[in-house]
PDB file of N, CA and C in Angstrom:
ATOM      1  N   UNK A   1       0.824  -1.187   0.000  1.00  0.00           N
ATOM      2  CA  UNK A   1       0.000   0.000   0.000  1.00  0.00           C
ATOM      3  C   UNK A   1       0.877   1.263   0.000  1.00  0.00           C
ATOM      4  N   UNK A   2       1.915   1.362   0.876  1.00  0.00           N
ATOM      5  CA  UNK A   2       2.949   2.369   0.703  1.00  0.00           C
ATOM      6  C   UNK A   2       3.635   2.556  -0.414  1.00  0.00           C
ATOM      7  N   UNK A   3       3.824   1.863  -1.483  1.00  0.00           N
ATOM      8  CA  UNK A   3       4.170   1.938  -2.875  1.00  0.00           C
ATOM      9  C   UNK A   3       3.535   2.670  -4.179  1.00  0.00           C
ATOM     10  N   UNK A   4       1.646   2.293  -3.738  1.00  0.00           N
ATOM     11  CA  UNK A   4       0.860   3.232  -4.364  1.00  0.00           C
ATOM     12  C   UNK A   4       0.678   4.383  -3.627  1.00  0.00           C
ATOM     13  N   UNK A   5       0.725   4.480  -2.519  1.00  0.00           N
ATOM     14  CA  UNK A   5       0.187   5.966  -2.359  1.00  0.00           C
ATOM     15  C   UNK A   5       1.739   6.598  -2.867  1.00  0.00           C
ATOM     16  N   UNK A   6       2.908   6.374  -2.650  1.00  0.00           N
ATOM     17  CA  UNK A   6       3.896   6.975  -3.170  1.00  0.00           C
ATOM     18  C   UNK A   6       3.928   7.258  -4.844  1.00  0.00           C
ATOM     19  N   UNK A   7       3.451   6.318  -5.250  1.00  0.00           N
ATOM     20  CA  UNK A   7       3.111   6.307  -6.948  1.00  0.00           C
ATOM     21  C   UNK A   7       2.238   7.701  -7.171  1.00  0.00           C
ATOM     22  N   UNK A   8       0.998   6.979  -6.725  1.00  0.00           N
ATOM     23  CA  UNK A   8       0.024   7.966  -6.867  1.00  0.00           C
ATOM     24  C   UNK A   8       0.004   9.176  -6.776  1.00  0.00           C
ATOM     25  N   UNK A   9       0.867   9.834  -5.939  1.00  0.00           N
ATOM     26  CA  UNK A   9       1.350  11.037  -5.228  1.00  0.00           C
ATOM     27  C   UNK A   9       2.186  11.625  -6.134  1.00  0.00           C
ATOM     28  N   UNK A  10       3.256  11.131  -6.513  1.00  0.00           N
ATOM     29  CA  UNK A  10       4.367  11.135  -7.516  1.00  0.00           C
ATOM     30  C   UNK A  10       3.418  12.008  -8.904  1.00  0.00           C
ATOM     31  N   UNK A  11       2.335  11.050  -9.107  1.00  0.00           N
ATOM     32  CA  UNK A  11       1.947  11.422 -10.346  1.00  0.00           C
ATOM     33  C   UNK A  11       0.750  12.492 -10.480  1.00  0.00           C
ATOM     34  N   UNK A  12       0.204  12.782  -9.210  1.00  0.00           N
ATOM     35  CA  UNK A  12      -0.849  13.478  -9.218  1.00  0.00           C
ATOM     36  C   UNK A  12       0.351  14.867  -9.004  1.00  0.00           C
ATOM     37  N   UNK A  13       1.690  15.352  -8.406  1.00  0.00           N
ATOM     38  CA  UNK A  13       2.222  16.257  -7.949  1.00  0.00           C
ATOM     39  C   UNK A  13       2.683  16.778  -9.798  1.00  0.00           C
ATOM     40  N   UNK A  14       3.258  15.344 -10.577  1.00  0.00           N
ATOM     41  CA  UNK A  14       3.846  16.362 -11.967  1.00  0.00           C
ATOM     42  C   UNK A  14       2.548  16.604 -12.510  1.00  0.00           C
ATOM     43  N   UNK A  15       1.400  15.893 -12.090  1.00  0.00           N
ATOM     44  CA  UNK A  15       0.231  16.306 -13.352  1.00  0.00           C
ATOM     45  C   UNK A  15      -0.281  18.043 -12.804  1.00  0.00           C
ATOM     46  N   UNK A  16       0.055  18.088 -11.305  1.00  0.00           N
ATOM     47  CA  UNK A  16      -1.021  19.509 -10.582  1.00  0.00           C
ATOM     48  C   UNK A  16       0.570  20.521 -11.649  1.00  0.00           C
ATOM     49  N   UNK A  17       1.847  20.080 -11.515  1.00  0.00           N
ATOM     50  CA  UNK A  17       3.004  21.043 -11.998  1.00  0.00           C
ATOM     51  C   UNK A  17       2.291  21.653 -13.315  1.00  0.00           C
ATOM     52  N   UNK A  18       2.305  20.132 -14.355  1.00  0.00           N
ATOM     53  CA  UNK A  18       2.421  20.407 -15.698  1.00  0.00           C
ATOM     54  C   UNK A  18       0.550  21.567 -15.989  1.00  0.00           C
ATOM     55  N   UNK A  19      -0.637  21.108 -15.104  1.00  0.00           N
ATOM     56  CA  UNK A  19      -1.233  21.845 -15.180  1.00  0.00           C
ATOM     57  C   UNK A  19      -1.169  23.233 -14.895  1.00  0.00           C
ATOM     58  N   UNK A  20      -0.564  23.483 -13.675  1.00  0.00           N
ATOM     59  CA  UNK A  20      -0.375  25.122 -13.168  1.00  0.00           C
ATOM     60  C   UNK A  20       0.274  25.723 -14.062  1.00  0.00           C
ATOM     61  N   UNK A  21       1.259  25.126 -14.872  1.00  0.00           N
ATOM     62  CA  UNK A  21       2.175  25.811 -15.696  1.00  0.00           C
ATOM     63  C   UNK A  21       1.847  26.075 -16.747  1.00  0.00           C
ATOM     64  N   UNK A  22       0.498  25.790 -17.263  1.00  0.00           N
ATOM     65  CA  UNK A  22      -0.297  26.251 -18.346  1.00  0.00           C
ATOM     66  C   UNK A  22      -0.730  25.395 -19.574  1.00  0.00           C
ATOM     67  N   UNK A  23      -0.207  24.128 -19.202  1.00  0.00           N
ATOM     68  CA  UNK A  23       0.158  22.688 -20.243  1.00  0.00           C
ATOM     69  C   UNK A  23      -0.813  22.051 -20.509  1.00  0.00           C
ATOM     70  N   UNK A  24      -1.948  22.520 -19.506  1.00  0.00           N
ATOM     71  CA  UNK A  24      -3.295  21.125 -19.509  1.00  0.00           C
ATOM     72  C   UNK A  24      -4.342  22.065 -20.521  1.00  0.00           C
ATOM     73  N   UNK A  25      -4.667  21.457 -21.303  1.00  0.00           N
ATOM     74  CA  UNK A  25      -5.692  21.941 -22.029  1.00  0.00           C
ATOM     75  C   UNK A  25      -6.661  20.725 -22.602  1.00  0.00           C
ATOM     76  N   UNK A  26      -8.132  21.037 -22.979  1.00  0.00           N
ATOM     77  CA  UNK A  26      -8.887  20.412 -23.743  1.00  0.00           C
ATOM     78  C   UNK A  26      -9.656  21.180 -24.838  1.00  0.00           C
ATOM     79  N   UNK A  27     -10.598  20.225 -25.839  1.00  0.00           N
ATOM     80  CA  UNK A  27     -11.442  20.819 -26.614  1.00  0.00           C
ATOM     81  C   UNK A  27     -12.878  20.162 -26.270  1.00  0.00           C
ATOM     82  N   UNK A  28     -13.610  21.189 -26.524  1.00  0.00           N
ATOM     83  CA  UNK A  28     -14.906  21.478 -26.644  1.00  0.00           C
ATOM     84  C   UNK A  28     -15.628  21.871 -27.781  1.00  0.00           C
ATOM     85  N   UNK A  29     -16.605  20.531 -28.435  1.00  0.00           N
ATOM     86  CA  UNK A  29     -17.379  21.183 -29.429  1.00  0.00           C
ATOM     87  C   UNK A  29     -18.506  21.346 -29.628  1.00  0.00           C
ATOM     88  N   UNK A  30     -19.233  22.948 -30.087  1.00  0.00           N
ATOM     89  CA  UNK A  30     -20.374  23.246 -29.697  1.00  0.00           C
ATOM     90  C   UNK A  30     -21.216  23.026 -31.308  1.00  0.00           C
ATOM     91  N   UNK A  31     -22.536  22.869 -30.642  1.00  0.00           N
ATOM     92  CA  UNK A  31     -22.977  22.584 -32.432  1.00  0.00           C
ATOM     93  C   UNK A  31     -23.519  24.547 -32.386  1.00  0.00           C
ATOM     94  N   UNK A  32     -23.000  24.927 -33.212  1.00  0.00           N
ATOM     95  CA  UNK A  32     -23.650  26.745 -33.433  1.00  0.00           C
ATOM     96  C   UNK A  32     -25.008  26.299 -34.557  1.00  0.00           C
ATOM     97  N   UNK A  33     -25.423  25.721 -34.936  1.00  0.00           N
ATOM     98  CA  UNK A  33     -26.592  25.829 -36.044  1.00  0.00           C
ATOM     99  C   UNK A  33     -26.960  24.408 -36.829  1.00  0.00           C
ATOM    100  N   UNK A  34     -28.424  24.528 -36.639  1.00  0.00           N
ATOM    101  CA  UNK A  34     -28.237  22.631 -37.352  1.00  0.00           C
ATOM    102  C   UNK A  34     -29.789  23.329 -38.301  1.00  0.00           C
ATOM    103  N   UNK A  35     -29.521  22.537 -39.369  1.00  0.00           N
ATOM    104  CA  UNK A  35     -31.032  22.549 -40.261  1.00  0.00           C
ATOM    105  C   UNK A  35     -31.190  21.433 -41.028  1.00  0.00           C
ATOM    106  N   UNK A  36     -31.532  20.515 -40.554  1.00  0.00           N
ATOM    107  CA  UNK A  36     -31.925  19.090 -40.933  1.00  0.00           C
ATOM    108  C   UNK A  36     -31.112  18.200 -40.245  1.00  0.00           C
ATOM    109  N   UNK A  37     -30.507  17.409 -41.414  1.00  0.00           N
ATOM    110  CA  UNK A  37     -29.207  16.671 -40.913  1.00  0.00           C
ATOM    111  C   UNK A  37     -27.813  17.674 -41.267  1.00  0.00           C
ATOM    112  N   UNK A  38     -27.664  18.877 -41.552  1.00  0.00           N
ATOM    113  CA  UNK A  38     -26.693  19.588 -41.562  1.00  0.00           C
ATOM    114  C   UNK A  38     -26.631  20.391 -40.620  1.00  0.00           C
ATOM    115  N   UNK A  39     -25.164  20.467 -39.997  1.00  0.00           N
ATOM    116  CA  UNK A  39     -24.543  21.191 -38.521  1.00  0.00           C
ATOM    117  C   UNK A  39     -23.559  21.590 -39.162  1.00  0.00           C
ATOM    118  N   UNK A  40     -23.291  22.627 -38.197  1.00  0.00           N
ATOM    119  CA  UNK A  40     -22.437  23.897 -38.368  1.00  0.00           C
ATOM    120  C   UNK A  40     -21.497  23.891 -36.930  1.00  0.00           C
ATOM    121  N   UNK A  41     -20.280  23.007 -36.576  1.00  0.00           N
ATOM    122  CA  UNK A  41     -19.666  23.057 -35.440  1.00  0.00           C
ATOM    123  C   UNK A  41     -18.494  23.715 -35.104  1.00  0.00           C
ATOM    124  N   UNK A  42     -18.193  24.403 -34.003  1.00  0.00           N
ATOM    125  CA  UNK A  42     -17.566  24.766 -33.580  1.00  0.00           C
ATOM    126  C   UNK A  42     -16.409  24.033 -32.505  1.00  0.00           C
ATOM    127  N   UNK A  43     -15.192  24.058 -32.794  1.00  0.00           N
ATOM    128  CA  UNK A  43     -14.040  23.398 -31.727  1.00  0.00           C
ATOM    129  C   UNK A  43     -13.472  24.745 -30.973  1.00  0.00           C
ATOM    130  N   UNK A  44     -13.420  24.473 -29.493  1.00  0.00           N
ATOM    131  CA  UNK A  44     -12.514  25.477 -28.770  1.00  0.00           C
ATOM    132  C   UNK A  44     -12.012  24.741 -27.996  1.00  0.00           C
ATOM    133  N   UNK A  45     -10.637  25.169 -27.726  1.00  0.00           N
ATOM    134  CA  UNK A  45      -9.781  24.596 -27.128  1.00  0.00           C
ATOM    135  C   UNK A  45      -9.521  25.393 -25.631  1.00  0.00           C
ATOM    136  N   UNK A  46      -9.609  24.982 -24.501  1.00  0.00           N
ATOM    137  CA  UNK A  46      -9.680  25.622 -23.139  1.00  0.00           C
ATOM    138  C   UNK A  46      -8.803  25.145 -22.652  1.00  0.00           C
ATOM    139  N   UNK A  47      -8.469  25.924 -21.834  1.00  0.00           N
ATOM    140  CA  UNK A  47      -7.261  25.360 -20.440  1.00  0.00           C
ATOM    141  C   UNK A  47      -7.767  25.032 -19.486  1.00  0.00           C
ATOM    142  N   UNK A  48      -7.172  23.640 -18.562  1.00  0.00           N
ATOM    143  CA  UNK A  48      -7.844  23.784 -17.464  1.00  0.00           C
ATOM    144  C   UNK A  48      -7.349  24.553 -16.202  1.00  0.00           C
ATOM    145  N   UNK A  49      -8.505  24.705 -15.225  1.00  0.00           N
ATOM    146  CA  UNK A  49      -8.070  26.116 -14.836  1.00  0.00           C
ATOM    147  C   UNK A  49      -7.008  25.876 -13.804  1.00  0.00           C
ATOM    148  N   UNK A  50      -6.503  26.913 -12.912  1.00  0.00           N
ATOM    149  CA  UNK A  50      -5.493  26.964 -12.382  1.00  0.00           C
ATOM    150  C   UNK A  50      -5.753  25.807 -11.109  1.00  0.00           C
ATOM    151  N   UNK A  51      -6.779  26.189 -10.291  1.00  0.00           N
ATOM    152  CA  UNK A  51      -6.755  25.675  -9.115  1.00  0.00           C
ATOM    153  C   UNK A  51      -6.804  24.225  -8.887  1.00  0.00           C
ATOM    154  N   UNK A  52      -7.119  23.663 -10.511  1.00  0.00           N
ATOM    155  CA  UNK A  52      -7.242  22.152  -9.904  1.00  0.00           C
ATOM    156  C   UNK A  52      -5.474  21.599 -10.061  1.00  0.00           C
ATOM    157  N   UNK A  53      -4.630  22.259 -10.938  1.00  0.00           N
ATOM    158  CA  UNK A  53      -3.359  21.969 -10.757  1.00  0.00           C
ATOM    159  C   UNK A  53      -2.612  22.275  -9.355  1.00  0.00           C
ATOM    160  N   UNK A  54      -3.321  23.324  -8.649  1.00  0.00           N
ATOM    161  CA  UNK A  54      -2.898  23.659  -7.052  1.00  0.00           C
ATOM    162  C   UNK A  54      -3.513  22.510  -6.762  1.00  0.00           C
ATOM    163  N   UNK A  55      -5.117  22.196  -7.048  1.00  0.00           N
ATOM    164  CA  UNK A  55      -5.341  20.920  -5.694  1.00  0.00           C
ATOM    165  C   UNK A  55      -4.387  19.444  -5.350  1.00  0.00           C
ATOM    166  N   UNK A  56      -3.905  19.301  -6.983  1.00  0.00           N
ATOM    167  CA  UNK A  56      -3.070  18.073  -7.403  1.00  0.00           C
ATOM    168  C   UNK A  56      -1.943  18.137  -6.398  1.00  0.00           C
ATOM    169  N   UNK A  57      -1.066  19.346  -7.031  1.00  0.00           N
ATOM    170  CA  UNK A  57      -0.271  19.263  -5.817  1.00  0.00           C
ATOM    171  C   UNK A  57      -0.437  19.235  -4.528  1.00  0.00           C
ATOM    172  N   UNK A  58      -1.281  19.953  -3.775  1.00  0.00           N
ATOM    173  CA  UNK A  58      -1.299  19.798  -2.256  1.00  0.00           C
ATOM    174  C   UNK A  58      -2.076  18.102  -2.114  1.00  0.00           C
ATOM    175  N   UNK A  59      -2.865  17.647  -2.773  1.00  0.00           N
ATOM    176  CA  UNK A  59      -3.192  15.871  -2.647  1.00  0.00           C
ATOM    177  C   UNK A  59      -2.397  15.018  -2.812  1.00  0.00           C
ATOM    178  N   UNK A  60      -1.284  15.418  -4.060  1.00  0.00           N
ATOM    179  CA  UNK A  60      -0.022  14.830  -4.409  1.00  0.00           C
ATOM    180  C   UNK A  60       0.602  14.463  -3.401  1.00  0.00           C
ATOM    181  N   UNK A  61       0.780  15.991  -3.572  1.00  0.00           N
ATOM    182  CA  UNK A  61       2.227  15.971  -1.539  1.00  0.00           C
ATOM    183  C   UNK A  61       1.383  15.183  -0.424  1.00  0.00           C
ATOM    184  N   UNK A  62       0.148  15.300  -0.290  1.00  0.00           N
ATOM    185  CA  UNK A  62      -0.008  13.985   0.819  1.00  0.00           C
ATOM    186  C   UNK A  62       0.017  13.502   0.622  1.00  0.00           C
ATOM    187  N   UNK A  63      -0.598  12.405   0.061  1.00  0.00           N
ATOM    188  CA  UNK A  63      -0.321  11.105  -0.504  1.00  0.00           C
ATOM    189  C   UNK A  63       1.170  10.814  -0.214  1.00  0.00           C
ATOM    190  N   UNK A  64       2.217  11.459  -0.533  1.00  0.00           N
ATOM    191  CA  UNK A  64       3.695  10.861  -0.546  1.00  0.00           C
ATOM    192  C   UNK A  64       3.893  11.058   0.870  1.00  0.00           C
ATOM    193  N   UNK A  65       3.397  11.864   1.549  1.00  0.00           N
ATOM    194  CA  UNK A  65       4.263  12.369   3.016  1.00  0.00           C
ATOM    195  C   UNK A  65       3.206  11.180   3.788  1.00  0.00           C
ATOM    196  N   UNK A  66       1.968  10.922   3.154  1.00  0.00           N
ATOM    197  CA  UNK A  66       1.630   9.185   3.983  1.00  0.00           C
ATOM    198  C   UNK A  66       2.247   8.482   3.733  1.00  0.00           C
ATOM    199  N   UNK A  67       2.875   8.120   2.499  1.00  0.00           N
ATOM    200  CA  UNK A  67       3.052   6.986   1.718  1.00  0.00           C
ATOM    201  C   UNK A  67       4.672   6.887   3.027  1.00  0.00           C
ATOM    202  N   UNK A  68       5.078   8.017   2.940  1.00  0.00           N
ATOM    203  CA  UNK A  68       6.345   8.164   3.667  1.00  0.00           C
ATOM    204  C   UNK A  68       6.083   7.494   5.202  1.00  0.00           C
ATOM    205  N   UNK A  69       5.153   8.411   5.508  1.00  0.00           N
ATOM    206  CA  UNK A  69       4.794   7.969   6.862  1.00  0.00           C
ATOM    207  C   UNK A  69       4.681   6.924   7.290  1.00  0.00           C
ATOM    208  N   UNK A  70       3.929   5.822   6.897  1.00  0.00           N
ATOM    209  CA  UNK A  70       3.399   4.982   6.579  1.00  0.00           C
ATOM    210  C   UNK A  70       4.719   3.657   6.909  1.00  0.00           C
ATOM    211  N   UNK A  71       5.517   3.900   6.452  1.00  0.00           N
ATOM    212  CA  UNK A  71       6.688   3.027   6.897  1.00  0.00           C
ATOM    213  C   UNK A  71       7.698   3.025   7.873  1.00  0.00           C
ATOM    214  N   UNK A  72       6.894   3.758   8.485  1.00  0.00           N
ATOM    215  CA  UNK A  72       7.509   4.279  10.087  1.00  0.00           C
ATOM    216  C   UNK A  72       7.125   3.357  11.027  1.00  0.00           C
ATOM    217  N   UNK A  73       5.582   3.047  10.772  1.00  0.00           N
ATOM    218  CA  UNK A  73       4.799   2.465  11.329  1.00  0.00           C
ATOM    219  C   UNK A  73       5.301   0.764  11.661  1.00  0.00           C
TER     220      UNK A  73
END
């Protein structure tokens, strides 16, 4: 169990990095106009926002400082 939460931690801390740093993005596509079976779509591409790359890290870092802990025990 101390191996995954260290994993887990590990990977949730570069994913909260690579997000805060502006790296995480997705797309979104909206239909703007339909008249029959013909659509008219739109793609936008968004970032995701800042704070869930802060939450990563501060969940990250626990996870490891249990994972750490954890073998104290």
């Amino acid at each position: 169990m101390r191996a995954g939460l260290l994993i887990a931690g590990i990977i949730l801390v570069i994913a909260g990095i690579w997000i805060t740093v502006g790296n995480g993005s997705y797309k979104q596509t909206d239909t703007v106009a339909q008249l029959g079976s013909a659509k008219i779509e739109a793609t936008h591409t968004k970032s995701v926002p800042q704070w869930i790359g802060i939450a990563g890290i501060v969940l990250g870092g626990l996870l490891v400082v249990g994972g750490i802990a954890s073998k104290k025990r």
